[in-house]
C-alpha atoms as a PDB file:
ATOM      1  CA  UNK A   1     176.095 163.586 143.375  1.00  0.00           C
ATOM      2  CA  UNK A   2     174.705 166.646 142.935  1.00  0.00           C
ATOM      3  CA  UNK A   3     174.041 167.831 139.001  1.00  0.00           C
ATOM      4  CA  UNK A   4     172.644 171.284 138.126  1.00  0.00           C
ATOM      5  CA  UNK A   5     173.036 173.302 135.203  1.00  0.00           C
ATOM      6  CA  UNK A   6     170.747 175.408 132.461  1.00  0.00           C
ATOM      7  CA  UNK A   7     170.423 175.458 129.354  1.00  0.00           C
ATOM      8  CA  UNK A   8     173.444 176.322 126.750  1.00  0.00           C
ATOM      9  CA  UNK A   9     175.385 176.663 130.372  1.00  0.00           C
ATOM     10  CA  UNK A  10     178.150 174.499 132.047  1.00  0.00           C
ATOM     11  CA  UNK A  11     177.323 171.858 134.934  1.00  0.00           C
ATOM     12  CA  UNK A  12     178.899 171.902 138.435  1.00  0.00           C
ATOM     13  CA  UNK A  13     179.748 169.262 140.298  1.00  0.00           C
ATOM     14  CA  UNK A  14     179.126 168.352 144.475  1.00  0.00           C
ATOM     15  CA  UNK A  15     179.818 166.098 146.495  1.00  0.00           C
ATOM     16  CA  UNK A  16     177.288 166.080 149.575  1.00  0.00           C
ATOM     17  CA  UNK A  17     178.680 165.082 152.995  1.00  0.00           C
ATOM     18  CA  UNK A  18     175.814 162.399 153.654  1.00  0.00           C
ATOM     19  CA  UNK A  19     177.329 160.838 150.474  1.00  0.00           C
ATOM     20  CA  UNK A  20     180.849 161.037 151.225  1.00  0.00           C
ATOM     21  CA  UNK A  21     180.336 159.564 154.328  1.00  0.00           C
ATOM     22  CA  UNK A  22     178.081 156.832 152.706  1.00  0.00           C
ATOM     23  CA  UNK A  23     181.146 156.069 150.299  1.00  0.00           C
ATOM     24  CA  UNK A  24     183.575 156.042 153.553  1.00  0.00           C
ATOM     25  CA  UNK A  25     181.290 153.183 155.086  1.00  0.00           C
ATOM     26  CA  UNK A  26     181.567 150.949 152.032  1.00  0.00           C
ATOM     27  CA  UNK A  27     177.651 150.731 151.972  1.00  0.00           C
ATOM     28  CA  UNK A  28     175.892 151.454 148.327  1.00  0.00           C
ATOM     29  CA  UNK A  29     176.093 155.004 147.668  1.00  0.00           C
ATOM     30  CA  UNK A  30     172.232 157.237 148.113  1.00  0.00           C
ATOM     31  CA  UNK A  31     172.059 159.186 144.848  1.00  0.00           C
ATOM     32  CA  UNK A  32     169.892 162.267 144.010  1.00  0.00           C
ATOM     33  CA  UNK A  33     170.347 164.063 140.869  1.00  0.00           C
ATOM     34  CA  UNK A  34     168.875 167.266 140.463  1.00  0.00           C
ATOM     35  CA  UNK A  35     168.043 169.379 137.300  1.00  0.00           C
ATOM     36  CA  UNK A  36     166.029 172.709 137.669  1.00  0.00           C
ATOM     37  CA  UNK A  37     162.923 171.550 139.646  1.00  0.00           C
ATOM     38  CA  UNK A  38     163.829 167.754 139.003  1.00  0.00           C
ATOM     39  CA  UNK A  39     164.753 165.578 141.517  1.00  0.00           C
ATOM     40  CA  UNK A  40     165.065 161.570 141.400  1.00  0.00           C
ATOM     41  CA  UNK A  41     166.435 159.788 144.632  1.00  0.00           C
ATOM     42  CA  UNK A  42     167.601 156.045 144.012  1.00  0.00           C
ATOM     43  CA  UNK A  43     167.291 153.810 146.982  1.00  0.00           C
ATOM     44  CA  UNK A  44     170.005 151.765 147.784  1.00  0.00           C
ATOM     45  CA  UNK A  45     167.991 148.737 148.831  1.00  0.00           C
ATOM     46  CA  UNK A  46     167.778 148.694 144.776  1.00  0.00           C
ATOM     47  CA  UNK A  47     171.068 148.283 144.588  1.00  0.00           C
ATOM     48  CA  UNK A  48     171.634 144.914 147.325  1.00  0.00           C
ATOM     49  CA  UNK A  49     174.779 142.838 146.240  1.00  0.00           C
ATOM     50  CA  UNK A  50     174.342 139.494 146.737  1.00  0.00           C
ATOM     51  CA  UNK A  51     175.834 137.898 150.155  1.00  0.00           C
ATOM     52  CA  UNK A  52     178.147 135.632 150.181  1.00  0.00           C
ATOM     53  CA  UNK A  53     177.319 131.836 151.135  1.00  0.00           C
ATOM     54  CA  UNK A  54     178.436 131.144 155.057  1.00  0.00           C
ATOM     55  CA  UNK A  55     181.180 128.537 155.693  1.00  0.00           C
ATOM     56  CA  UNK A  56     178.598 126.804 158.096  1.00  0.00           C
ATOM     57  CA  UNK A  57     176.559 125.853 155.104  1.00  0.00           C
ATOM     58  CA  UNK A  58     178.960 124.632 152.623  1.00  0.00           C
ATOM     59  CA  UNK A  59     181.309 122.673 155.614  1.00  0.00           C
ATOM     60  CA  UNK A  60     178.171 121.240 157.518  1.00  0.00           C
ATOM     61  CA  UNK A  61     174.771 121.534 156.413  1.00  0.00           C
ATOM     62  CA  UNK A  62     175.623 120.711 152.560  1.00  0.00           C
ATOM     63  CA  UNK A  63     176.293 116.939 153.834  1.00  0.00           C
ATOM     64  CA  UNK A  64     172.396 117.307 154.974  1.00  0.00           C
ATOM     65  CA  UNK A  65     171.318 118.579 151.896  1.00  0.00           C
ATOM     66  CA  UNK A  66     172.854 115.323 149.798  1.00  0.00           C
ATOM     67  CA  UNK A  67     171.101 113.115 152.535  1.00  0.00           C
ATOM     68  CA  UNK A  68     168.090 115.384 151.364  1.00  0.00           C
ATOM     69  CA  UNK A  69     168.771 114.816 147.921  1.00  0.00           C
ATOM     70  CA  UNK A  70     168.600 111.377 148.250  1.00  0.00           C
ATOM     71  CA  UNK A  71     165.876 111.227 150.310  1.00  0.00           C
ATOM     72  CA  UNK A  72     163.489 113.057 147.673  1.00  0.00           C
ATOM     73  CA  UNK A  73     164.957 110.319 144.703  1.00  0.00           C
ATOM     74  CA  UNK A  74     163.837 107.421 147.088  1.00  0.00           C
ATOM     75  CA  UNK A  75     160.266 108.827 147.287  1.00  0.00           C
ATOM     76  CA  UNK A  76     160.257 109.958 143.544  1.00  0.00           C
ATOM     77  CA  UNK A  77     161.288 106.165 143.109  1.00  0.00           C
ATOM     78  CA  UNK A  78     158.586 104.832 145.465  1.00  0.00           C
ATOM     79  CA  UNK A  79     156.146 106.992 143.786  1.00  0.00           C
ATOM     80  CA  UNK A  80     157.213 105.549 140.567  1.00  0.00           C
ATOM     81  CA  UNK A  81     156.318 101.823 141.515  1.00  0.00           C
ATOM     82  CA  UNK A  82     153.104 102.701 143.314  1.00  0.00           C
ATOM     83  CA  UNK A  83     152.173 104.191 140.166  1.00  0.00           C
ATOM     84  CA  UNK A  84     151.528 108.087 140.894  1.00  0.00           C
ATOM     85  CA  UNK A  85     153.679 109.594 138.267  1.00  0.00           C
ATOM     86  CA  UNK A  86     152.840 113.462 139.196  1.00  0.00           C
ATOM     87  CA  UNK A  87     153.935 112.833 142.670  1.00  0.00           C
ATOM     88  CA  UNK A  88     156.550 111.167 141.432  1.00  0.00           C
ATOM     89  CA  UNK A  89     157.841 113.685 138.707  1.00  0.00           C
ATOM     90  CA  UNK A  90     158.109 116.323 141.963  1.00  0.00           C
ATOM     91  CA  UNK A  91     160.006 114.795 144.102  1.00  0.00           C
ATOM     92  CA  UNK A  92     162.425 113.953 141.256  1.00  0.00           C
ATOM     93  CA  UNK A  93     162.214 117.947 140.368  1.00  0.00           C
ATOM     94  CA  UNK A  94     162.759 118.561 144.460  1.00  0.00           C
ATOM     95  CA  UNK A  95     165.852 116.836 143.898  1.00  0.00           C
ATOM     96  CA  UNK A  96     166.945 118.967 140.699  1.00  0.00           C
ATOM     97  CA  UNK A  97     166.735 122.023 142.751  1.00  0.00           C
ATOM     98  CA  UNK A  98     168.749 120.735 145.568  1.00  0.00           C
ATOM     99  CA  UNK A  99     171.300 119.644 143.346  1.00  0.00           C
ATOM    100  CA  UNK A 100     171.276 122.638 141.528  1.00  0.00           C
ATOM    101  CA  UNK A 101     171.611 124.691 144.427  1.00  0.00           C
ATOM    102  CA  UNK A 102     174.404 122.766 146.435  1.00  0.00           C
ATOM    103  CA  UNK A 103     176.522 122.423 143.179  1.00  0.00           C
ATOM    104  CA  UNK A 104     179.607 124.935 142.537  1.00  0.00           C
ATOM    105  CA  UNK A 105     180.372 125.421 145.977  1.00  0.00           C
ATOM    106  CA  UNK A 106     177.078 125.844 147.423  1.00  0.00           C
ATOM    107  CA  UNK A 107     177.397 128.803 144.895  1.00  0.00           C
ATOM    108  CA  UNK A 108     173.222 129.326 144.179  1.00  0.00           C
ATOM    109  CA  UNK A 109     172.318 128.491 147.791  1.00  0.00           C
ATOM    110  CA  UNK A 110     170.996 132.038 148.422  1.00  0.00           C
ATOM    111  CA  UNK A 111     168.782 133.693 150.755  1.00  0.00           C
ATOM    112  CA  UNK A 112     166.021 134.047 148.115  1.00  0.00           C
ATOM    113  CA  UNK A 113     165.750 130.710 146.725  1.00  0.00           C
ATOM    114  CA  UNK A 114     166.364 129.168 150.140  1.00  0.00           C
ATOM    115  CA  UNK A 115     163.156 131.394 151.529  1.00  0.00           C
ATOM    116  CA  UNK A 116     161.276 130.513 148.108  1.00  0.00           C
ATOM    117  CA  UNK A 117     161.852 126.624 148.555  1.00  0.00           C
ATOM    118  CA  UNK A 118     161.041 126.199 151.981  1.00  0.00           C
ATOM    119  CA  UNK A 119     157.818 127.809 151.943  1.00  0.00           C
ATOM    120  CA  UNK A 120     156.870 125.465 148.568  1.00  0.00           C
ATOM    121  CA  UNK A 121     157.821 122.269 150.436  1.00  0.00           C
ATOM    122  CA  UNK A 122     156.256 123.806 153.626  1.00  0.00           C
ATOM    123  CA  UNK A 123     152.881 124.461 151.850  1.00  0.00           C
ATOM    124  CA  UNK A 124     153.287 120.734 150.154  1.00  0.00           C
ATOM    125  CA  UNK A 125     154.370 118.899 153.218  1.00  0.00           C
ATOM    126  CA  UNK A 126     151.386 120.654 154.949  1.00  0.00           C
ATOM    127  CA  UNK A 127     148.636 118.693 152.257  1.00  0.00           C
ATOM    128  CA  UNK A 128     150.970 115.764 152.439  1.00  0.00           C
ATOM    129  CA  UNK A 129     150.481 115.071 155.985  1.00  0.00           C
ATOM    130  CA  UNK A 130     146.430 115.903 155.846  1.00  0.00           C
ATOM    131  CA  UNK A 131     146.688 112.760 153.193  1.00  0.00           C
ATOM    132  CA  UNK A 132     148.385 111.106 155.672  1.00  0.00           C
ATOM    133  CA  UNK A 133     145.934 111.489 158.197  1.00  0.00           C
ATOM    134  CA  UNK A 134     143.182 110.500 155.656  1.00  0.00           C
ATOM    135  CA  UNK A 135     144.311 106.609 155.894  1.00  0.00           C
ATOM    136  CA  UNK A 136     146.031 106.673 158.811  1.00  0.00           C
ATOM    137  CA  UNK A 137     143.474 104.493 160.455  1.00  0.00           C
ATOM    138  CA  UNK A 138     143.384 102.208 157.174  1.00  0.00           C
ATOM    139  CA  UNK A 139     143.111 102.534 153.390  1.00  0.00           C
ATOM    140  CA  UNK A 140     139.569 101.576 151.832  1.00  0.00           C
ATOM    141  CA  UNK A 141     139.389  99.686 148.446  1.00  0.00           C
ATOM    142  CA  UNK A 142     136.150  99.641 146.130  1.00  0.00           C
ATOM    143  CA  UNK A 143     134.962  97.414 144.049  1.00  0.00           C
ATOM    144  CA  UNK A 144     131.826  96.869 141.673  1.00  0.00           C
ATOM    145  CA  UNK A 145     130.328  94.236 140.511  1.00  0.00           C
ATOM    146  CA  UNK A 146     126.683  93.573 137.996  1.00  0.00           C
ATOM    147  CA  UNK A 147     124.873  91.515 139.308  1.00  0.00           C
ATOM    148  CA  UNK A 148     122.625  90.962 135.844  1.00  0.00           C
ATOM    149  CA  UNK A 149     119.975  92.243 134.032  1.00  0.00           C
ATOM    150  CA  UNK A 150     116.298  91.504 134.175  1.00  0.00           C
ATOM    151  CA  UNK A 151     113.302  92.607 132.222  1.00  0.00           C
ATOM    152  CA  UNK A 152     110.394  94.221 134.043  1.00  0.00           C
ATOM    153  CA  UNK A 153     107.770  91.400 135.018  1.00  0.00           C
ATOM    154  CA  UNK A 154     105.355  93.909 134.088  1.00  0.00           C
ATOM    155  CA  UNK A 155     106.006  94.000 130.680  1.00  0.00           C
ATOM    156  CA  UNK A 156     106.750  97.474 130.118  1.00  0.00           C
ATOM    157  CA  UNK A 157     109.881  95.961 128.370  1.00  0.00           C
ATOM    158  CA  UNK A 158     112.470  98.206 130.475  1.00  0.00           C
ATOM    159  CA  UNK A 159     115.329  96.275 131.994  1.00  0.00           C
ATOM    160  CA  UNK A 160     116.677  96.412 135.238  1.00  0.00           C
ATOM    161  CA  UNK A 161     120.309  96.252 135.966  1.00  0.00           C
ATOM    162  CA  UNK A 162     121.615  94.801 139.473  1.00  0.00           C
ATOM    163  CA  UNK A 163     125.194  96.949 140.347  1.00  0.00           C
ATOM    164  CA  UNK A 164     126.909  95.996 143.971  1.00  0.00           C
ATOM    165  CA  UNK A 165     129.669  98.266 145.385  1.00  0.00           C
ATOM    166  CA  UNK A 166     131.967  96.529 148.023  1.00  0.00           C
ATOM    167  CA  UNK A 167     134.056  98.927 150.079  1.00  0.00           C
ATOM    168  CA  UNK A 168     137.093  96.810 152.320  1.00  0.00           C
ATOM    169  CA  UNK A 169     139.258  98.611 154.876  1.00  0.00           C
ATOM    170  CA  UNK A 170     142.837  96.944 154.985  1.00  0.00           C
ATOM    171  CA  UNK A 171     145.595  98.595 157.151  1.00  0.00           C
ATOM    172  CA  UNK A 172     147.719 100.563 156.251  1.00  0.00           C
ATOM    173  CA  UNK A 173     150.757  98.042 155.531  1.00  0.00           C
ATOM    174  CA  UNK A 174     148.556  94.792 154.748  1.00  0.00           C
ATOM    175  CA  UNK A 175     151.852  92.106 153.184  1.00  0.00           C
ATOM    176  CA  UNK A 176     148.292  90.313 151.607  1.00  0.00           C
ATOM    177  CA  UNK A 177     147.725  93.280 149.405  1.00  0.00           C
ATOM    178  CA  UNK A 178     150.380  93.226 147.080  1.00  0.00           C
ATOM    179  CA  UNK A 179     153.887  95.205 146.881  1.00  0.00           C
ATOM    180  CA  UNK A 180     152.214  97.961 144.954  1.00  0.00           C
ATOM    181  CA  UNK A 181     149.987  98.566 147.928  1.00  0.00           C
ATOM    182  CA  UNK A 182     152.883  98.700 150.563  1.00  0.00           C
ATOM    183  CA  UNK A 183     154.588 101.443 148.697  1.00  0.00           C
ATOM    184  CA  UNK A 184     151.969 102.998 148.186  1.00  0.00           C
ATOM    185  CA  UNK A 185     151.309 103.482 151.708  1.00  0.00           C
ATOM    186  CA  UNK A 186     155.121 103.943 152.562  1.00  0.00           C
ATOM    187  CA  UNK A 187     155.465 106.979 150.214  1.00  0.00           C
ATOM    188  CA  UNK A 188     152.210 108.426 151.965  1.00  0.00           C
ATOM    189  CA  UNK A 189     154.800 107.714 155.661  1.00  0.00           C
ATOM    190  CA  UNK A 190     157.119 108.930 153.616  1.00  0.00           C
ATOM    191  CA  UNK A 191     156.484 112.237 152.031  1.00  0.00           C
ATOM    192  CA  UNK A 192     155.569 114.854 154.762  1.00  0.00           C
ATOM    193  CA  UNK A 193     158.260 113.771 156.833  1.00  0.00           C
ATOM    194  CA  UNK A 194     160.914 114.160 154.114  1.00  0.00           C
ATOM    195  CA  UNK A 195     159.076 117.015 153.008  1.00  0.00           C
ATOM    196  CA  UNK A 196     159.703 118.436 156.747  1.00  0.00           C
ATOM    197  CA  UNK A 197     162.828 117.790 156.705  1.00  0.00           C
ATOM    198  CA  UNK A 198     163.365 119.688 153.612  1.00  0.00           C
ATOM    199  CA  UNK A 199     161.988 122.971 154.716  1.00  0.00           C
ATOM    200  CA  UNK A 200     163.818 122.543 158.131  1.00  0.00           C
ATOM    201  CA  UNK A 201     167.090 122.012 156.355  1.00  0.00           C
ATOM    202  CA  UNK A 202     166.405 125.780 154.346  1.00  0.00           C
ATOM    203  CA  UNK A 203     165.416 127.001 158.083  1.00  0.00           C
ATOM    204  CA  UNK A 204     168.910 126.427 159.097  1.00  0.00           C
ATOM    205  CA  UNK A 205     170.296 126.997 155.883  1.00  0.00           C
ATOM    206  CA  UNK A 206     168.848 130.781 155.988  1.00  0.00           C
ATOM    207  CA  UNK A 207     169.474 131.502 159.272  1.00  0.00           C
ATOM    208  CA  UNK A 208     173.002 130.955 158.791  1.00  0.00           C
ATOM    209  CA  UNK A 209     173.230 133.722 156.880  1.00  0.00           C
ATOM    210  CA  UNK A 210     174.341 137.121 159.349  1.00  0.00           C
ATOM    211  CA  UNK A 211     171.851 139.895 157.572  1.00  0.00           C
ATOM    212  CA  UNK A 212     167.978 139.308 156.533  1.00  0.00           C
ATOM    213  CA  UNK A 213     165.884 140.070 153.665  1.00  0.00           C
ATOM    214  CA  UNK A 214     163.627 141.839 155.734  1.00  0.00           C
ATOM    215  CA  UNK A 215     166.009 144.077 157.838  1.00  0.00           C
ATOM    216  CA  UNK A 216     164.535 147.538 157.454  1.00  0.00           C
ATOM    217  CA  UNK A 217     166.689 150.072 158.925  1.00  0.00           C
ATOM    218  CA  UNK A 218     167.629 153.509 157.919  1.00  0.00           C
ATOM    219  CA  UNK A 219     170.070 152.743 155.258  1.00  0.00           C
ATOM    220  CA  UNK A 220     168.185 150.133 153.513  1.00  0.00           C
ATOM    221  CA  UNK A 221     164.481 151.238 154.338  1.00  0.00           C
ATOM    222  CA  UNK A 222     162.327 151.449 151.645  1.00  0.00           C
ATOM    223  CA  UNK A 223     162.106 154.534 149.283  1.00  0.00           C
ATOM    224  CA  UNK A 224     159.451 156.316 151.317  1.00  0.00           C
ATOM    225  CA  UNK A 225     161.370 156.497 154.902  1.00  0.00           C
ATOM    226  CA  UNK A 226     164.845 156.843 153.129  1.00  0.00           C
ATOM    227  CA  UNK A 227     165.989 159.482 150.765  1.00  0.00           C
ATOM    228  CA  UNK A 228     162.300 161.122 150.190  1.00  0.00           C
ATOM    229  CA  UNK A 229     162.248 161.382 153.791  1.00  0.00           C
ATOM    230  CA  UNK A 230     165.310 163.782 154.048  1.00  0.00           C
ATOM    231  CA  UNK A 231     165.830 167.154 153.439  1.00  0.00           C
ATOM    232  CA  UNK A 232     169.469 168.497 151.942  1.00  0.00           C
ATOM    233  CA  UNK A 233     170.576 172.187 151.263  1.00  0.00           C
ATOM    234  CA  UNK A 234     170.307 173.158 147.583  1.00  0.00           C
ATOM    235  CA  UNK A 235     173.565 173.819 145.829  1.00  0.00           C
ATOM    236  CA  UNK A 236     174.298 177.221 146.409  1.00  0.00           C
ATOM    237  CA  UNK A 237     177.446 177.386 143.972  1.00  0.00           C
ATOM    238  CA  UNK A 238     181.112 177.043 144.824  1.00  0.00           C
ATOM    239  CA  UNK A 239     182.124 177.664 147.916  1.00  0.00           C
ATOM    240  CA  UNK A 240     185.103 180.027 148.992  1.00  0.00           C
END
């Protein structure tokens, strides 16, 4: 819409054909208001409704995501009993977005927070796997022992203290070493690949959706290319 007016005067009213054919394509309206030498465009990529979820992700892939979800509470719980409460307390928050998102519906399973989760479990899964690789060939225990103490045969009265460090290897799933061990080592198996999983799941989940956060075209172009970038007639009073 089109406003001008002065002072202690009466405003008109206009209707520009770019908008009324903006209104007759359902898409969010471009408006510029003007007052004297004023003029203040509003883009209407500030103005994005939300899109609704596909049917292909609350028919199909939502059955994935509660395999997810139970995926990432079997590695919280394996993180649990090897002792690593961080690791443990996310996955468990991993699962409390999944849940959150697939509940309702599917109803907060949006483009946003599915781009925003995949790239955190990407980024994880990525320093997950270099873990991985760190004891892939074996896991290395220390231990360290004092030997005793002895007092210098010079007699300087100082006393020396004896300390031995003992560094075993043991594969990576070693049945000798304990239950603690094993899980340990089969939440390290464990946690890029689930991981993985997760941010292929939001891969498919996004792509599902028909439009893109990123589509730039005329319409939805940023402020710069859009409505500063055009030039309309002033409003040269009623018409006859």
């Amino acid at each position: 819409f089109w406003l001008k007016g002065a002072p202690c005067l009466t405003h008109a009213f206009h209707i520009s054909p770019v908008l009324e054919h903006t209104f007759s394509t359902g898409l969010p309206p471009c408006i510029e208001v003007s007052s004297g030498n004023m003029l203040l465009a509003m883009n209407p990529g500030m103005m994005q409704q939300d899109t609704p979820v596909p049917d292909a992700v609350k028919n199909r892939h939502v059955y994935g995501w509660y395999c997810m979800i139970m995926l990432l509470i079997s590695v919280g719980c394996a993180e649990i009993v090897g002792g690593d409460a961080v690791a443990a307390f996310f996955f468990t928050f991993l699962a409390g977005i999944v849940i959150y998102m697939v509940s309702d519906g599917c109803k907060h399973m949006t483009m946003h927070c599915l781009l925003l989760f995949g790239i955190m479990v990407g980024f994880q899964a990525v320093f997950e796997f270099m873990a991985f690789l760190s004891v892939v060939n074996g896991r290395s225990t220390e231990t360290t022992t004092m030997q005793g103490a002895e007092f210098d045969k010079a007699g300087t009265g100082t006393e020396e203290v004896t300390y031995v460090t003992k560094i075993r290897v043991h594969p990576l799933f070693d049945k000798r070493m304990g239950l603690k061990y094993n899980v340990q080592s089969a939440a390290l198996v464990a946690s890029p690949l689930v991981l993985v999983l997760c941010a292929f799941l939001c891969y498919l989940s996004y792509n599902a959706y028909m439009s893109s956060l990123f589509e730039d075209d005329v319409e939805t172009g940023p402020l710069s290319g859009g409505l500063a970038g055009r030039s309309y007639g002033g409003y040269a009073g009623p018409q006859p």
